[in-house]
Protein backbone atom coordinates (compact mmCIF):
# COMPACT_ATOMS: atom_id res chain seq x y z
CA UNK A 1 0.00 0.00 0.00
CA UNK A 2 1.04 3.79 -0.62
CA UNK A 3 2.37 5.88 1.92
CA UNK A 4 3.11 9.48 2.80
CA UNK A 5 5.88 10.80 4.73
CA UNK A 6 4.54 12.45 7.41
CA UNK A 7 6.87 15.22 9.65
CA UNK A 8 5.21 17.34 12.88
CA UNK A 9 7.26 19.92 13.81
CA UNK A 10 6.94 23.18 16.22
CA UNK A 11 9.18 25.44 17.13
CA UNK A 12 10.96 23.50 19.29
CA UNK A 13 11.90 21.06 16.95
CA UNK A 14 10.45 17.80 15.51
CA UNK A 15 8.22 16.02 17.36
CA UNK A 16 7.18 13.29 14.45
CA UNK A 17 8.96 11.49 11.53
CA UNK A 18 7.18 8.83 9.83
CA UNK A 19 5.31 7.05 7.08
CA UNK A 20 1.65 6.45 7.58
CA UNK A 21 -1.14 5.22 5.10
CA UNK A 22 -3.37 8.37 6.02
CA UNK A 23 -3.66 11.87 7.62
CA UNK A 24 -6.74 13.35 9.29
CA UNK A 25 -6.32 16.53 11.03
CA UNK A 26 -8.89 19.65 11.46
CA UNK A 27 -8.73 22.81 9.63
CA UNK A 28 -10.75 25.96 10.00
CA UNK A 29 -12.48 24.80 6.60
CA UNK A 30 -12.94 21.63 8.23
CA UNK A 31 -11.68 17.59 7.84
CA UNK A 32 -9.09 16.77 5.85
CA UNK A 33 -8.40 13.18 5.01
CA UNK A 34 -5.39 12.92 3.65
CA UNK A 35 -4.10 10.11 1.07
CA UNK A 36 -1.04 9.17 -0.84
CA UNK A 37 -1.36 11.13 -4.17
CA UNK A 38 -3.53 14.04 -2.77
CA UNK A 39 -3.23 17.41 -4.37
CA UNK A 40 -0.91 20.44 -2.62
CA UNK A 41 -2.68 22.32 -0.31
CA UNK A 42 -1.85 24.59 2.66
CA UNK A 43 -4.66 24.95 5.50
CA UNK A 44 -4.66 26.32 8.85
CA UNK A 45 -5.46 24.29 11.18
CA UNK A 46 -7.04 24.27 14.77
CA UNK A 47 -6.76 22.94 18.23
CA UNK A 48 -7.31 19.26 18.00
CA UNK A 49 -5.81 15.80 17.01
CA UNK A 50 -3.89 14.67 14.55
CA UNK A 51 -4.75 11.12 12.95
CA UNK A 52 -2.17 9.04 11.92
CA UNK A 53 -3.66 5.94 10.04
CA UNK A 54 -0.82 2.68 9.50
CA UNK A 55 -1.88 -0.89 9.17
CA UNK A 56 -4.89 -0.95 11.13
CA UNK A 57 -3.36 1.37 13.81
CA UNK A 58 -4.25 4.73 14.88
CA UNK A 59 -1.76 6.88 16.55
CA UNK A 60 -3.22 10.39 18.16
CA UNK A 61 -1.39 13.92 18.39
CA UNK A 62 -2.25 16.82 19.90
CA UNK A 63 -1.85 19.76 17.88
CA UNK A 64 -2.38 23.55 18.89
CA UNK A 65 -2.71 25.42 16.13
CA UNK A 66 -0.49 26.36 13.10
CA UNK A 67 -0.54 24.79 9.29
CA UNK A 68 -0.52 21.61 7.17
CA UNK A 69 1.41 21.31 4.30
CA UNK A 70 0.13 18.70 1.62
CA UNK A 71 2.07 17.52 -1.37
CA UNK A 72 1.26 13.77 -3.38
CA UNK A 73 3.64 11.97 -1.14
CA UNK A 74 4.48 14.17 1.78
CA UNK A 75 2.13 15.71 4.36
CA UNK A 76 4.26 19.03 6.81
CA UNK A 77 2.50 20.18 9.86
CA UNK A 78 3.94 23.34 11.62
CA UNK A 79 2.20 23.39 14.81
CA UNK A 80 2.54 26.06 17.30
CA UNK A 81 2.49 23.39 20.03
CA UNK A 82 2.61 20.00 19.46
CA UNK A 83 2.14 16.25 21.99
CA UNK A 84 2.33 12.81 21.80
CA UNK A 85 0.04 11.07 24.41
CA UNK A 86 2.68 10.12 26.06
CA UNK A 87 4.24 13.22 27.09
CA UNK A 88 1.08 15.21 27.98
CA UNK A 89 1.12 15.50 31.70
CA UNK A 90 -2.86 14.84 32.42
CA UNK A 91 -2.83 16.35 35.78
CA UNK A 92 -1.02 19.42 34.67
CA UNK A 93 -3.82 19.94 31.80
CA UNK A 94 -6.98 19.25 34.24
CA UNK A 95 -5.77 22.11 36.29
CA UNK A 96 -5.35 24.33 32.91
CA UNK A 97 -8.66 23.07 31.90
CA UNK A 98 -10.30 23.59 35.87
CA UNK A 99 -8.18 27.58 35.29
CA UNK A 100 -9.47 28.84 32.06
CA UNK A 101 -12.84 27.55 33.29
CA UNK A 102 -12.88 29.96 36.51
CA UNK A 103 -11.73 32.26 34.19
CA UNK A 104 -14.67 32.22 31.73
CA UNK A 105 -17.16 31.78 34.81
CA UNK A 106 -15.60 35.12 36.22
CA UNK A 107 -17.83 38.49 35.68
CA UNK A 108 -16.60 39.92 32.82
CA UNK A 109 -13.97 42.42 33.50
CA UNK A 110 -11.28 44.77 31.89
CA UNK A 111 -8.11 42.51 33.52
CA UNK A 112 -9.70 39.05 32.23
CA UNK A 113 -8.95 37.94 28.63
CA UNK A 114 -12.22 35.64 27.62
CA UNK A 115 -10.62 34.99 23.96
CA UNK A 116 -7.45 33.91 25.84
CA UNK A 117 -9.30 31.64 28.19
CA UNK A 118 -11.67 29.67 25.42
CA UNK A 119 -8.55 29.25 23.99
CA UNK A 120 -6.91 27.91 27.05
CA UNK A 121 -9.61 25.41 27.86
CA UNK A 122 -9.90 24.08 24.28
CA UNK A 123 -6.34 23.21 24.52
CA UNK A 124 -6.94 21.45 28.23
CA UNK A 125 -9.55 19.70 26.56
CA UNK A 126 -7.16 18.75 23.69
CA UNK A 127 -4.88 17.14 25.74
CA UNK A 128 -7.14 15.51 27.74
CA UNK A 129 -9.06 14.14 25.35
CA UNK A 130 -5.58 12.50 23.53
CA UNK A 131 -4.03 11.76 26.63
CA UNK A 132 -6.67 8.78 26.96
């Protein structure tokens, strides 16, 4: 079976270098599927996971943010932030998540960012969510 060459990397370096039979991922148009042989395209994309398709297998990463890159065989995602499940500290993102949602309960006032804290909790919920 075809393949694409797959690369997530963030401004701290690479985080993933492999060859997988498909590539979901969310843009702000929507799902992508993504298949050897698929025409270039550059999206942004949003907080959520990254779905790495290989022999039956699904591997999850949890992207915040940034661009994918499409060409026939080879499939780029810049992330701003990027995790593998197993480096997300879970406790560390249920107190982000249990944060930005005092935050966003708060009365709305001049020193509280609410933009900042949806955008906080969707990433909490992001990591959560792949973590498991």
């Amino acid at each position: 079976m075809k393949t694409l060459n797959v690369s997530v990397v963030t401004p701290d370096g690479p985080v993933l270098d492999g060859t997988y039979e498909m590539v979901s991922v969310r843009a702000e148009s929507g799902e992508l599927g993504i298949l050897p042989g698929h025409i270039p395209l550059v999206a942004p994309l949003t907080i959520s996971a990254v779905r790495l398709k290989n022999e039956g297998q699904t591997e999850h990463i949890a992207v915040s943010g940034g661009f994918v890159e499409v060409r026939p065989e080879q499939v780029t995602i810049l992330a701003q932030a990027a995790e593998q499940p197993s480096e997300i500290d879970v406790d560390r993102a249920k107190q982000a998540k249990e944060r930005a949602e005092q935050r966003l309960n708060q009365t709305k006032s001049e020193d509280i960012d609410h933009k900042r804290a949806e955008l906080a909790l969707q990433r909490a919920i992001n990591r959560i969510d792949i973590s498991e």
